[in-house]
N, C-alpha and C. Protein backbone atom coordinates (compact mmCIF):
# COMPACT_ATOMS: atom_id res chain seq x y z
N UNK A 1 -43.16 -9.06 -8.86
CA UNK A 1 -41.96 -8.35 -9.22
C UNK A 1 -41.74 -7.23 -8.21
N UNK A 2 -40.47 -7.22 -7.63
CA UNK A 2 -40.15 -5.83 -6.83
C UNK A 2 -39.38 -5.12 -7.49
N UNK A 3 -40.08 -3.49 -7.19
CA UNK A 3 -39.08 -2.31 -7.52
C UNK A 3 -38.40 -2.06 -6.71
N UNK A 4 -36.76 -2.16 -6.83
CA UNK A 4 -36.23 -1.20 -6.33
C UNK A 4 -35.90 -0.36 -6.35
N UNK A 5 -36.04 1.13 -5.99
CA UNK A 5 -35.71 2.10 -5.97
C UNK A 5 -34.19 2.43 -5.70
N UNK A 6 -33.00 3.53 -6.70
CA UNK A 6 -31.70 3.11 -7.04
C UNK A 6 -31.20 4.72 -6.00
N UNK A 7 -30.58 4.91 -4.89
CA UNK A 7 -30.82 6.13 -4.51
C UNK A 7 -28.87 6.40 -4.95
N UNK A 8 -28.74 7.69 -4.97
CA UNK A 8 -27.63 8.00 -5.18
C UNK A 8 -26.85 8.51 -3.83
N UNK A 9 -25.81 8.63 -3.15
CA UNK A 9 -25.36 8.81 -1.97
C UNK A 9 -24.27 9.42 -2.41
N UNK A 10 -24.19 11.03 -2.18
CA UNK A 10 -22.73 11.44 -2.50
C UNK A 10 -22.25 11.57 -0.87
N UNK A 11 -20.97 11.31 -0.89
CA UNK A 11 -20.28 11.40 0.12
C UNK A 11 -19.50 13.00 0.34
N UNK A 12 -19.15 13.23 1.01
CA UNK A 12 -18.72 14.31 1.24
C UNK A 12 -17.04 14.42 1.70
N UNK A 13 -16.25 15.07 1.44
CA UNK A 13 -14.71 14.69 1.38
C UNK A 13 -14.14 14.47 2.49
N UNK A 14 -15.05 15.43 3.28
CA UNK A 14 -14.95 15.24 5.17
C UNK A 14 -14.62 13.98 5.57
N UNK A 15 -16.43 12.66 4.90
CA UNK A 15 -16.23 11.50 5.57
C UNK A 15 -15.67 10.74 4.76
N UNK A 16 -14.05 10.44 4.44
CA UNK A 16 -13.29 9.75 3.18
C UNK A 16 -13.61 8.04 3.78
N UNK A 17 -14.35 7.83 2.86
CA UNK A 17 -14.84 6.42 2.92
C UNK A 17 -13.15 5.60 2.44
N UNK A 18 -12.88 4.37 3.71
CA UNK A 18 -11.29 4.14 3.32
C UNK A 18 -11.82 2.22 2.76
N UNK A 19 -11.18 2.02 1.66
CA UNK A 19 -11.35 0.93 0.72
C UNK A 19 -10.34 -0.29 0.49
N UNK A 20 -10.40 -1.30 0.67
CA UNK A 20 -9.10 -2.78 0.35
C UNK A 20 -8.90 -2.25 -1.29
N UNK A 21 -7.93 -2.25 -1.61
CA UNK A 21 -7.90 -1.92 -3.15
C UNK A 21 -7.10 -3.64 -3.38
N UNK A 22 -7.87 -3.95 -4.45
CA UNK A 22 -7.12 -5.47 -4.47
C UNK A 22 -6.77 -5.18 -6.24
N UNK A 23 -5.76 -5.89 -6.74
CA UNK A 23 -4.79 -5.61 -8.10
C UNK A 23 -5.06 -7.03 -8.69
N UNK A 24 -5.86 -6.82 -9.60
CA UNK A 24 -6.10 -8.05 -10.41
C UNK A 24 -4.89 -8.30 -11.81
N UNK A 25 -4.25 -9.52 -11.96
CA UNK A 25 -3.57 -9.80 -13.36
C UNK A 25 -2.76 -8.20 -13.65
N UNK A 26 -1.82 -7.74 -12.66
CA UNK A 26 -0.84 -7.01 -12.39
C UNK A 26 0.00 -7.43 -12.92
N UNK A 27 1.03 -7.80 -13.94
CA UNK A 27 2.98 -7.83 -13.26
C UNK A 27 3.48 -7.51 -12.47
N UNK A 28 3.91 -8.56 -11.63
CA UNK A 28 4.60 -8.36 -10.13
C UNK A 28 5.83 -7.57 -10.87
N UNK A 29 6.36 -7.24 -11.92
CA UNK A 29 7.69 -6.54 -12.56
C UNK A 29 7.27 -5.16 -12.34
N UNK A 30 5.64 -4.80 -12.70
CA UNK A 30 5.73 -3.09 -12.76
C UNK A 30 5.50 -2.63 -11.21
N UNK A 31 5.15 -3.83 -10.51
CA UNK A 31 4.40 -3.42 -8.78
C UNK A 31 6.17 -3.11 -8.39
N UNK A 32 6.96 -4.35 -8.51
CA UNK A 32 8.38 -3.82 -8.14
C UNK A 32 8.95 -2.55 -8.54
N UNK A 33 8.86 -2.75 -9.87
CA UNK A 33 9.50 -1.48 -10.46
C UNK A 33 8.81 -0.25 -10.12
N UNK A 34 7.51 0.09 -9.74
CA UNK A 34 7.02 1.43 -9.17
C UNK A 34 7.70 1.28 -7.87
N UNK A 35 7.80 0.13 -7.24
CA UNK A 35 8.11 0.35 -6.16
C UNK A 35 9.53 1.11 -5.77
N UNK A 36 10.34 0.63 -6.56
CA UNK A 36 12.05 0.73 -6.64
C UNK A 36 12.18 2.26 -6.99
N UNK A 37 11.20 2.62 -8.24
CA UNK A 37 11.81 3.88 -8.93
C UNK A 37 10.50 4.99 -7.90
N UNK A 38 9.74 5.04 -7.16
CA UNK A 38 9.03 6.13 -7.19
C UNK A 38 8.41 5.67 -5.71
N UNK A 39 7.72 4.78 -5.25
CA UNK A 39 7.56 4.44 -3.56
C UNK A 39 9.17 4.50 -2.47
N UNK A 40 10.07 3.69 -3.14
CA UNK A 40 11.50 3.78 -2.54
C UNK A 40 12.12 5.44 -2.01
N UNK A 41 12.18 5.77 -3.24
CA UNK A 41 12.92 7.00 -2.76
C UNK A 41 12.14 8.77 -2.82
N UNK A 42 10.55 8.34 -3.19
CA UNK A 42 9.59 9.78 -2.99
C UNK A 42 9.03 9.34 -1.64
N UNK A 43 8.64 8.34 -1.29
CA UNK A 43 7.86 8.18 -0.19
C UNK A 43 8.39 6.83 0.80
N UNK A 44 9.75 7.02 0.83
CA UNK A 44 10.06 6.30 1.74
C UNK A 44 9.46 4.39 1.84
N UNK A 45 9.78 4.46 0.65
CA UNK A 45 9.12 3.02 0.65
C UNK A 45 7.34 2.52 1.01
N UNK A 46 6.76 3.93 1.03
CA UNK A 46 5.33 3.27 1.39
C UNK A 46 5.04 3.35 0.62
N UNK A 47 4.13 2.46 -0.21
CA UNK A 47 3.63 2.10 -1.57
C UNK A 47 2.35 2.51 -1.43
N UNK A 48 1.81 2.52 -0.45
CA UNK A 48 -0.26 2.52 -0.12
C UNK A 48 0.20 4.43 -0.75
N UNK A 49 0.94 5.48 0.19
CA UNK A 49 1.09 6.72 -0.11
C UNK A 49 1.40 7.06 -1.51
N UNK A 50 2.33 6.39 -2.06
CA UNK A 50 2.79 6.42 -3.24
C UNK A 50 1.37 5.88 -4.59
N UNK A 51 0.87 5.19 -4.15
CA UNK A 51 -0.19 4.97 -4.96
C UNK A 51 -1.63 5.91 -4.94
N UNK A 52 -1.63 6.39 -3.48
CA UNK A 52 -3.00 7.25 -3.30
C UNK A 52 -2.62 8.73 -4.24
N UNK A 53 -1.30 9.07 -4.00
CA UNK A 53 -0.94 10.45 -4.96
C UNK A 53 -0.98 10.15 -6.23
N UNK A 54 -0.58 8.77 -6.90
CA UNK A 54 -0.39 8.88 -8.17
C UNK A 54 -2.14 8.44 -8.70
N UNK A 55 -3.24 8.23 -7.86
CA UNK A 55 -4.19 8.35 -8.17
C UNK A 55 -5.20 9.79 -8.51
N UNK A 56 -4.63 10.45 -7.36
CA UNK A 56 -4.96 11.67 -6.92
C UNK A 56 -4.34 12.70 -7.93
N UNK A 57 -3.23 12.77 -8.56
CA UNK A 57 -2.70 13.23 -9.90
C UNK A 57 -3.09 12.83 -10.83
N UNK A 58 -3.72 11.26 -11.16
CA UNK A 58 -4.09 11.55 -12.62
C UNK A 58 -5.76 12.01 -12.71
N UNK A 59 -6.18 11.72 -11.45
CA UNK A 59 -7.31 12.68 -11.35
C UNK A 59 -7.32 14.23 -11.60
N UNK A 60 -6.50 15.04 -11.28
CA UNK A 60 -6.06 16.04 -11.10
C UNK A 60 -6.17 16.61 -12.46
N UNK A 61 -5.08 15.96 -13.19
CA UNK A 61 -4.60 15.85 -14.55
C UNK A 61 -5.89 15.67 -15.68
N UNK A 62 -6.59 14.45 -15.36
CA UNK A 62 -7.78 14.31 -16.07
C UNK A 62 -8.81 15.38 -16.07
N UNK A 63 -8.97 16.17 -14.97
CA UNK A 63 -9.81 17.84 -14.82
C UNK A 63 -9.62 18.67 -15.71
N UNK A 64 -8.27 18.51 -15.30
CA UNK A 64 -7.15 19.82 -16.23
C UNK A 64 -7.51 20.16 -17.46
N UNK A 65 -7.36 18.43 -17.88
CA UNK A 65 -7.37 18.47 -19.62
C UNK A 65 -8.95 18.31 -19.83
N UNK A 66 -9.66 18.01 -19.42
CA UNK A 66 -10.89 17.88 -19.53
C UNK A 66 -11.34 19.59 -20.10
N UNK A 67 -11.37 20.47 -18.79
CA UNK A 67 -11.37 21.86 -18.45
C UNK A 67 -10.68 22.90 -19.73
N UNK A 68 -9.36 22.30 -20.37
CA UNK A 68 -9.06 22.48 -21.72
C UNK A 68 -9.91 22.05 -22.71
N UNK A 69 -10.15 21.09 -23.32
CA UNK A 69 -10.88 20.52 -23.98
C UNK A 69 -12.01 21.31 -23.75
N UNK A 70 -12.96 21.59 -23.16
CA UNK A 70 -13.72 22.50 -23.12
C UNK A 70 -13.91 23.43 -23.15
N UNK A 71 -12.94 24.18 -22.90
CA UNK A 71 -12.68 25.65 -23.16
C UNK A 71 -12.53 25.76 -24.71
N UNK A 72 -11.46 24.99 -25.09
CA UNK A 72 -11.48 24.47 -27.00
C UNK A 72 -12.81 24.72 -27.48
N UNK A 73 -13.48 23.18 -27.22
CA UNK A 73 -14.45 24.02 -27.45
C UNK A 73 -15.65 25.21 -27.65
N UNK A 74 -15.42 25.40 -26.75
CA UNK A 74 -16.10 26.69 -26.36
C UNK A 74 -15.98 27.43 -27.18
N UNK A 75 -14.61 27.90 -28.08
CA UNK A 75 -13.84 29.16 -28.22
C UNK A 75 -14.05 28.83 -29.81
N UNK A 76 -14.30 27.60 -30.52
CA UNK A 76 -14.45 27.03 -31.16
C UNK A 76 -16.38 27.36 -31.74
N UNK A 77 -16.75 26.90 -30.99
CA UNK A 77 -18.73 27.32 -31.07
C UNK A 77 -18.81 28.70 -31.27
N UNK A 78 -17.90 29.96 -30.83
CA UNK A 78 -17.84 30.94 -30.63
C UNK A 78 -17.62 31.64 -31.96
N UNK A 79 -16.70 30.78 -32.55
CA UNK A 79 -16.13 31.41 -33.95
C UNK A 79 -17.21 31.02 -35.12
N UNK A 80 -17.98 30.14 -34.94
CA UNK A 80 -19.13 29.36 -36.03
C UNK A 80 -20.40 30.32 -36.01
């Protein structure tokens, strides 16, 4: 039996590791329709840009509320 040993590798933002993003069992209706309502006329029709921000926002977004949610709590443990 071999061990392998599992190492963790954080990357650093400097070296942005760049990735094929492939879209499994999509509707070609919502790929158009982002495209029409929000790649078309925010970003000039580039969809790769238009998709890296709307990733990068709900990341953003997911902090946010996370960072709330915790503070909730917090303020919450505080009063008990």
């Amino acid at each position: 039996m071999i061990h392998i040993k599992k190492k963790t590798v954080i990357l650093s933002i400097q070296d942005e590791l760049q990735v094929d993003l492939t879209l499994h069992d999509v509707p070609a209706s919502i790929i158009t329709e982002f495209a029409e309502k929000i790649a078309k006329p925010y970003y000039n029709g580039n969809l790769n840009n238009a998709l890296q921000d709307l990733i990068t926002k709900a990341l953003s977004e997911q902090e946010f509320i996370h960072a709330h949610i915790a503070h909730i709590k917090n303020l919450n443990e505080k009063e008990t």
